[in-house]
Protein backbone atom coordinates (compact mmCIF):
# COMPACT_ATOMS: atom_id res chain seq x y z
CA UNK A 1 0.00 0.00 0.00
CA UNK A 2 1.32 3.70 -0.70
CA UNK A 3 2.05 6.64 1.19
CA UNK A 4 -1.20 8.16 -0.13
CA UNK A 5 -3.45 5.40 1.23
CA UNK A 6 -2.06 4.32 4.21
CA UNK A 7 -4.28 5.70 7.38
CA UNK A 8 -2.42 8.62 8.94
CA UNK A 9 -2.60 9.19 13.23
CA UNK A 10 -5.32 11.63 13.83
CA UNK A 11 -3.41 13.80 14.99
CA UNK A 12 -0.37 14.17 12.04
CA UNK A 13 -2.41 17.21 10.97
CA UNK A 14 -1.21 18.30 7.01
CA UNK A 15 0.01 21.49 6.17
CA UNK A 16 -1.78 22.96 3.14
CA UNK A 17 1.06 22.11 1.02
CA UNK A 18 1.09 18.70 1.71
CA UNK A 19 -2.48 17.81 0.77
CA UNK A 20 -2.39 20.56 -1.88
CA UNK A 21 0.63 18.93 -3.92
CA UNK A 22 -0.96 17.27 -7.26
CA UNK A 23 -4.55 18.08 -6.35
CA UNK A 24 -4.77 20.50 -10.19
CA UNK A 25 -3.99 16.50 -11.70
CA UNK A 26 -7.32 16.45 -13.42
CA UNK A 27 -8.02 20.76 -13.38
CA UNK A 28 -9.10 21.60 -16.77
CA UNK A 29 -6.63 22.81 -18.81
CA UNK A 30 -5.43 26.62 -18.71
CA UNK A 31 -7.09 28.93 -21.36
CA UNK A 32 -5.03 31.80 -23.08
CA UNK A 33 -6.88 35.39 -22.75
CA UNK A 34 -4.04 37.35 -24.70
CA UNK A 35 -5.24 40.29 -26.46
CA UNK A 36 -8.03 40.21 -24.22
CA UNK A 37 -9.54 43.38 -22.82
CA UNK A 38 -12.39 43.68 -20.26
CA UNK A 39 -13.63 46.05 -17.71
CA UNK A 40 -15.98 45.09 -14.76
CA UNK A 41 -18.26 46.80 -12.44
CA UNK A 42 -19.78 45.55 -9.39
CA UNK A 43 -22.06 46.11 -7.22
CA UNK A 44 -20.92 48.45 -4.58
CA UNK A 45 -19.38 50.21 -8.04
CA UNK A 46 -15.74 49.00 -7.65
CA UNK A 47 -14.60 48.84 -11.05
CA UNK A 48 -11.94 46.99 -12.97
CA UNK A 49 -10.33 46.91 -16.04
CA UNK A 50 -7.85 44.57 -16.93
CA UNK A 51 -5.75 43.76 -20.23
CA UNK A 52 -4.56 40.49 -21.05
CA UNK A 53 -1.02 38.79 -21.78
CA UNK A 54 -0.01 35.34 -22.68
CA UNK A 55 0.81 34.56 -18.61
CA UNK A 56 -0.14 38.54 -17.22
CA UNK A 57 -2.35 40.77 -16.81
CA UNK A 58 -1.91 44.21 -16.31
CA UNK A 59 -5.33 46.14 -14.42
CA UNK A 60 -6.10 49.18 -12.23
CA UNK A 61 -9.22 49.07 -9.78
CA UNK A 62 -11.01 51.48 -8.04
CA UNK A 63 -12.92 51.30 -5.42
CA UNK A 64 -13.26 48.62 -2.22
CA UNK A 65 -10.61 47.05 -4.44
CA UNK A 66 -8.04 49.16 -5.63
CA UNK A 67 -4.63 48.71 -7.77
CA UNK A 68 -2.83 51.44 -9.86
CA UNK A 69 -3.11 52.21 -13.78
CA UNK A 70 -0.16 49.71 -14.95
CA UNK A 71 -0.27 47.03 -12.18
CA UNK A 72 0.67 44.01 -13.32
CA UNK A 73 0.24 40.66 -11.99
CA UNK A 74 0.39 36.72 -12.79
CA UNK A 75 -2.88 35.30 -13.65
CA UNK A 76 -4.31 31.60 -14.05
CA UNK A 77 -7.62 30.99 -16.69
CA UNK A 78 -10.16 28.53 -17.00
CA UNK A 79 -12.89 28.24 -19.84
CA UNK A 80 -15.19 26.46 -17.18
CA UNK A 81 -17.76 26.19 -20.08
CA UNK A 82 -16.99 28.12 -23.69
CA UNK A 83 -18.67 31.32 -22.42
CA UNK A 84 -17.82 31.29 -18.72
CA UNK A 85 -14.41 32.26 -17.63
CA UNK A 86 -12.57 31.28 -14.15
CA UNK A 87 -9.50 33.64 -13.94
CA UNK A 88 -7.59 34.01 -11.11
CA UNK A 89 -4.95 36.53 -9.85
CA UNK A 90 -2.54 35.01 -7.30
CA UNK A 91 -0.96 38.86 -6.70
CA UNK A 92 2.30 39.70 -6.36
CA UNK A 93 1.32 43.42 -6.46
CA UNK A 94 0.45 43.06 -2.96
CA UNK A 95 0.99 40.10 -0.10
CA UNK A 96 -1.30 37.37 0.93
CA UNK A 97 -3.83 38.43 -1.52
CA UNK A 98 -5.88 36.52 -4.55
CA UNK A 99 -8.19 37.94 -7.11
CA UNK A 100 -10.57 35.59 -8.37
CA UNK A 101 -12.75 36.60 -11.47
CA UNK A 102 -15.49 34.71 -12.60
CA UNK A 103 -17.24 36.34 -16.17
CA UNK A 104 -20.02 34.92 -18.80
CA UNK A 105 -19.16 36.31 -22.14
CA UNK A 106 -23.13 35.29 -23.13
CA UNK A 107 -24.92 36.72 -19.85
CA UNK A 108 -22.40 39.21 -18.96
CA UNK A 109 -22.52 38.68 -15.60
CA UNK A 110 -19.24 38.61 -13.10
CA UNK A 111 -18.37 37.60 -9.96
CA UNK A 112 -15.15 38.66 -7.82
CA UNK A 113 -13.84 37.32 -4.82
CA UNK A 114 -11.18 38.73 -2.77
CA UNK A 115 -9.28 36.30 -0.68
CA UNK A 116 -6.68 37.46 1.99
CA UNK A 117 -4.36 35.98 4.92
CA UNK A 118 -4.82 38.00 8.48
CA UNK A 119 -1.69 39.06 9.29
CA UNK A 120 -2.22 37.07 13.01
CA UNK A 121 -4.06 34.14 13.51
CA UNK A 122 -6.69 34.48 16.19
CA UNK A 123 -8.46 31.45 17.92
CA UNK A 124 -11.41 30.43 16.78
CA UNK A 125 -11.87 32.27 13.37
CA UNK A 126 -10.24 31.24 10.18
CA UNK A 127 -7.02 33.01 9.44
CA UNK A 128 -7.99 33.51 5.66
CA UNK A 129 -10.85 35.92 4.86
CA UNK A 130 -13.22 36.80 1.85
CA UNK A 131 -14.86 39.16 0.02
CA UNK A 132 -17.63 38.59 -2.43
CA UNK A 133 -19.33 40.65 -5.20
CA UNK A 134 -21.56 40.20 -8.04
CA UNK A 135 -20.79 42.53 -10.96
CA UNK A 136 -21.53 42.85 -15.15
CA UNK A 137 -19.00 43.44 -17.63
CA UNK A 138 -18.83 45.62 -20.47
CA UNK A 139 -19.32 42.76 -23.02
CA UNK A 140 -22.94 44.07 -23.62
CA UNK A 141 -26.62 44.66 -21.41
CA UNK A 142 -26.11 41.76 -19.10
CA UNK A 143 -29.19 39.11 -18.68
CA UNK A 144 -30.12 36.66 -16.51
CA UNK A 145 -30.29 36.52 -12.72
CA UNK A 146 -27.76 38.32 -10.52
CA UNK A 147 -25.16 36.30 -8.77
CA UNK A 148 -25.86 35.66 -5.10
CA UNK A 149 -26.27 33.49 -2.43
CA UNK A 150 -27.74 30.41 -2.64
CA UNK A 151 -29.05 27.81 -0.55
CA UNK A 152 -29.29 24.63 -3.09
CA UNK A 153 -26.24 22.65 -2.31
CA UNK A 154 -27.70 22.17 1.63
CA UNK A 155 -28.21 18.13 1.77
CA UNK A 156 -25.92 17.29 -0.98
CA UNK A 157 -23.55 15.16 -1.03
CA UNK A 158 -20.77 14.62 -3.54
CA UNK A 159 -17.32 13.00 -3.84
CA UNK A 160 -14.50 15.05 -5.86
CA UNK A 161 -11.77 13.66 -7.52
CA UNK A 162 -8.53 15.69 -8.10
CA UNK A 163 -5.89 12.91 -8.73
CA UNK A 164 -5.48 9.48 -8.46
CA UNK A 165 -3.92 10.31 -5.09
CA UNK A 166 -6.93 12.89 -4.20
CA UNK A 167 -10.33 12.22 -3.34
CA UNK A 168 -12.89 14.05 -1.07
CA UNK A 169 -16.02 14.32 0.34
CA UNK A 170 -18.16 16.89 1.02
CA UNK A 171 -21.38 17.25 3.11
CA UNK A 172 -23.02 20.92 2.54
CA UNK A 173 -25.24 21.38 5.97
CA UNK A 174 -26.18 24.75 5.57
CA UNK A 175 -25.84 28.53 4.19
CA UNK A 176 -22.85 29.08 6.09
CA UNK A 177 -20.69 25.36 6.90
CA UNK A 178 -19.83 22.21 5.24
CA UNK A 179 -18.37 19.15 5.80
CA UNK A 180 -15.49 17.30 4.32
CA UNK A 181 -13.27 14.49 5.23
CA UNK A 182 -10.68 13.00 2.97
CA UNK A 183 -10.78 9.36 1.22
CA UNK A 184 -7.49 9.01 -0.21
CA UNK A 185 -4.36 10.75 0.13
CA UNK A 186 -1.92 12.42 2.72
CA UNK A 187 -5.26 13.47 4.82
CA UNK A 188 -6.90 10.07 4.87
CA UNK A 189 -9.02 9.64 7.92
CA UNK A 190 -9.10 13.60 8.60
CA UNK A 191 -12.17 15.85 8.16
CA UNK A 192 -13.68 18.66 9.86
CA UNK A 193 -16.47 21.32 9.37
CA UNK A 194 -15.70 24.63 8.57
CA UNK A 195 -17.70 28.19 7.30
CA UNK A 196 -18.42 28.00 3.46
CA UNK A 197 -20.37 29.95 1.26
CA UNK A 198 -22.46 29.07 -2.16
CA UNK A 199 -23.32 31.56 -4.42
CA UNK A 200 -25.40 30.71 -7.63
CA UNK A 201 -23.81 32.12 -10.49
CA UNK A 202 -26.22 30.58 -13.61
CA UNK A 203 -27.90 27.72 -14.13
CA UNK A 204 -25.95 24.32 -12.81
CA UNK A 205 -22.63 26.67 -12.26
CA UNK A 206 -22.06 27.38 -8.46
CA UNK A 207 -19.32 29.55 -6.56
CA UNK A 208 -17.83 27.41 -3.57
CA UNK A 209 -15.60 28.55 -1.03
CA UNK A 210 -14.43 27.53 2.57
CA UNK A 211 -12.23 29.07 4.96
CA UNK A 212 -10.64 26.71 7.39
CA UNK A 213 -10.26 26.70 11.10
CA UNK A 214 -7.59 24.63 11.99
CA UNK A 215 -5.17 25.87 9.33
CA UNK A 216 -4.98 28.98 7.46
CA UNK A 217 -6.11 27.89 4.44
CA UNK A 218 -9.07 29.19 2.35
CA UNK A 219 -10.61 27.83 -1.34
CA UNK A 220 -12.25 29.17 -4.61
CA UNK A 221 -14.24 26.82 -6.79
CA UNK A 222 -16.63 26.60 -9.36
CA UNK A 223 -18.77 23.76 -9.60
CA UNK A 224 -19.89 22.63 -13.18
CA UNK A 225 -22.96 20.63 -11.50
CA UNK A 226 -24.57 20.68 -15.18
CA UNK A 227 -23.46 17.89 -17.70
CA UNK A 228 -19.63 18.14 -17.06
CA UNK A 229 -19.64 17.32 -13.03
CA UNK A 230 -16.00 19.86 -13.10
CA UNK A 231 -14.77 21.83 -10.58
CA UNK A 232 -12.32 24.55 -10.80
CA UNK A 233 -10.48 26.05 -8.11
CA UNK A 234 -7.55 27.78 -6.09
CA UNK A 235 -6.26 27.45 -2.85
CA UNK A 236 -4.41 30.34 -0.75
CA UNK A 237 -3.03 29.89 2.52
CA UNK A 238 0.40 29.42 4.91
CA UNK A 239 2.43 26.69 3.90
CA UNK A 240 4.29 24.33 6.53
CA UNK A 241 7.16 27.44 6.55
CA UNK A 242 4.42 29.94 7.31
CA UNK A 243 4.79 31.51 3.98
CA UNK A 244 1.74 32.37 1.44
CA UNK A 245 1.44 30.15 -1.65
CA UNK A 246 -0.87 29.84 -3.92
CA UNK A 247 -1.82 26.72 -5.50
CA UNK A 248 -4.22 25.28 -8.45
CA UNK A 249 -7.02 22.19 -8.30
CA UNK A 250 -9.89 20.72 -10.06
CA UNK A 251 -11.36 17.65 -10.94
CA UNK A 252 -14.69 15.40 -11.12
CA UNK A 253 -17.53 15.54 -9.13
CA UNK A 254 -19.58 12.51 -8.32
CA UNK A 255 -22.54 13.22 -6.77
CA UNK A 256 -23.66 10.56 -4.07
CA UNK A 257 -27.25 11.61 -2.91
CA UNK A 258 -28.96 14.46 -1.18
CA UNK A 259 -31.39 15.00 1.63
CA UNK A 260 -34.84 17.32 2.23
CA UNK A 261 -35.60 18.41 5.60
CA UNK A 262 -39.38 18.20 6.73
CA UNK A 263 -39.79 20.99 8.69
CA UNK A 264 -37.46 22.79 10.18
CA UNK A 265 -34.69 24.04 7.61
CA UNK A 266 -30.77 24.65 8.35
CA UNK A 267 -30.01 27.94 8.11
């Protein structure tokens, strides 16, 4: 039996970087966006424009999230489907900081997610926070519903594979917490429950996140729950030298069952 499958002591806790290593195996692959211009607005009226290289991206922001004329930075994209767009902007503009930009070029409606390491950890509260905001972009008069919060993962339950060394499961109990624990791999036999949120961001394609207590780690993911059963993601947290990194994932999603509460509803 391997390293990967062997059962771990409970309490030989992983550093992100451990169970992070490989877990982009079976990500979609990258999509180039050079020569690609776009400006969004959201909806506290932050706006954002950003040009397009073959591996950067050079953007200016104003508002809650703000960044010079002429900043450049790395970015990492995703066709999740042919007309919606996962990008993400692990900064080096600025410390401990990811942009995540999520964009229909049909519906014209965004998403942007702001994910950022406390500079101290504090008991009790997950060390990496977020940010979330709908948003349109200037592709053309957007349609559809807005982005927001949604409450129709509660009682599912689905198993996501990210390598042959990687698989998970996750339990989504309500608006605000999940549950995973890990099948295979360097956490085998560990799980916990920590905060999450869901947004719905069109039909079948859902914004996951979780922020960790027990590590300062946090996530990014879009779920494909249409025909495709993908998931794209990021991760951004303190390695095991207590440095930031930034890391890719994706992979399948098999969906095991879900449950309806009677009567009274999580919340």
């Amino acid at each position: 039996m391997t390293e990967t499958t062997t059962d771990p002591a409970l309490d030989e806790w992983r550093t992100y970087d451990e169970f992070a290593a490989g877990i982009d195996t079976y990500r979609l692959p990258n999509e180039d966006l050079s020569g690609t211009r776009i400006a969004l607005t959201l909806d506290d009226g932050t706006s954002l424009s950003l040009d397009f290289g073959a591996s950067e991206v050079t953007w200016s922001a104003t508002g809650t999230i703000e960044a010079a004329d002429g900043t450049i930075d790395p970015y990492d994209a995703v066709a999740v489907r042919p007309d919606v767009h996962y990008v993400n902007l692990p900064l080096t503009s600025r410390e401990r900081t990811a942009l995540t930009l999520i964009w229909s070029s049909r519906t014209h409606r965004a998403m942007a997610i702001v994910s950022h390491i406390a500079d101290e950890a504090v008991e009790g509260t997950p060390q990496v926070t977020q940010e979330f905001w709908a948003g349109v972009t200037d592709g053309g008069e957007p349609t559809g519903d807005v982005p927001g919060p949604s409450r129709d993962l509660i009682g599912k339950r689905n198993v996501y594979r990210y390598s042959p060394y990687h698989l998970y499961e996750h339990v989504y109990l309500s608006s605000q917490r999940y549950s995973w624990q890990c099948l295979e791999g360097v956490q085998r036999g560990h799980g916990d429950t920590d905060l999450s949120t869901v947004w719905r961001f069109e039909h079948g394609i859902y914004l996951f996140c979780f922020r960790e207590f027990r590590i300062a780690v946090a996530s990014v993911w879009l779920h494909d729950l249409g025909y495709q059963l993908r998931t794209t993601g990021i991760f951004l947290g303190l390695n095991g030298q207590g440095e930031s990194e930034h890391s890719r994932a994706g992979g399948h999603i098999y969906p095991l069952g879900s449950v309806e509460y009677p009567d009274a509803q999580p919340v």
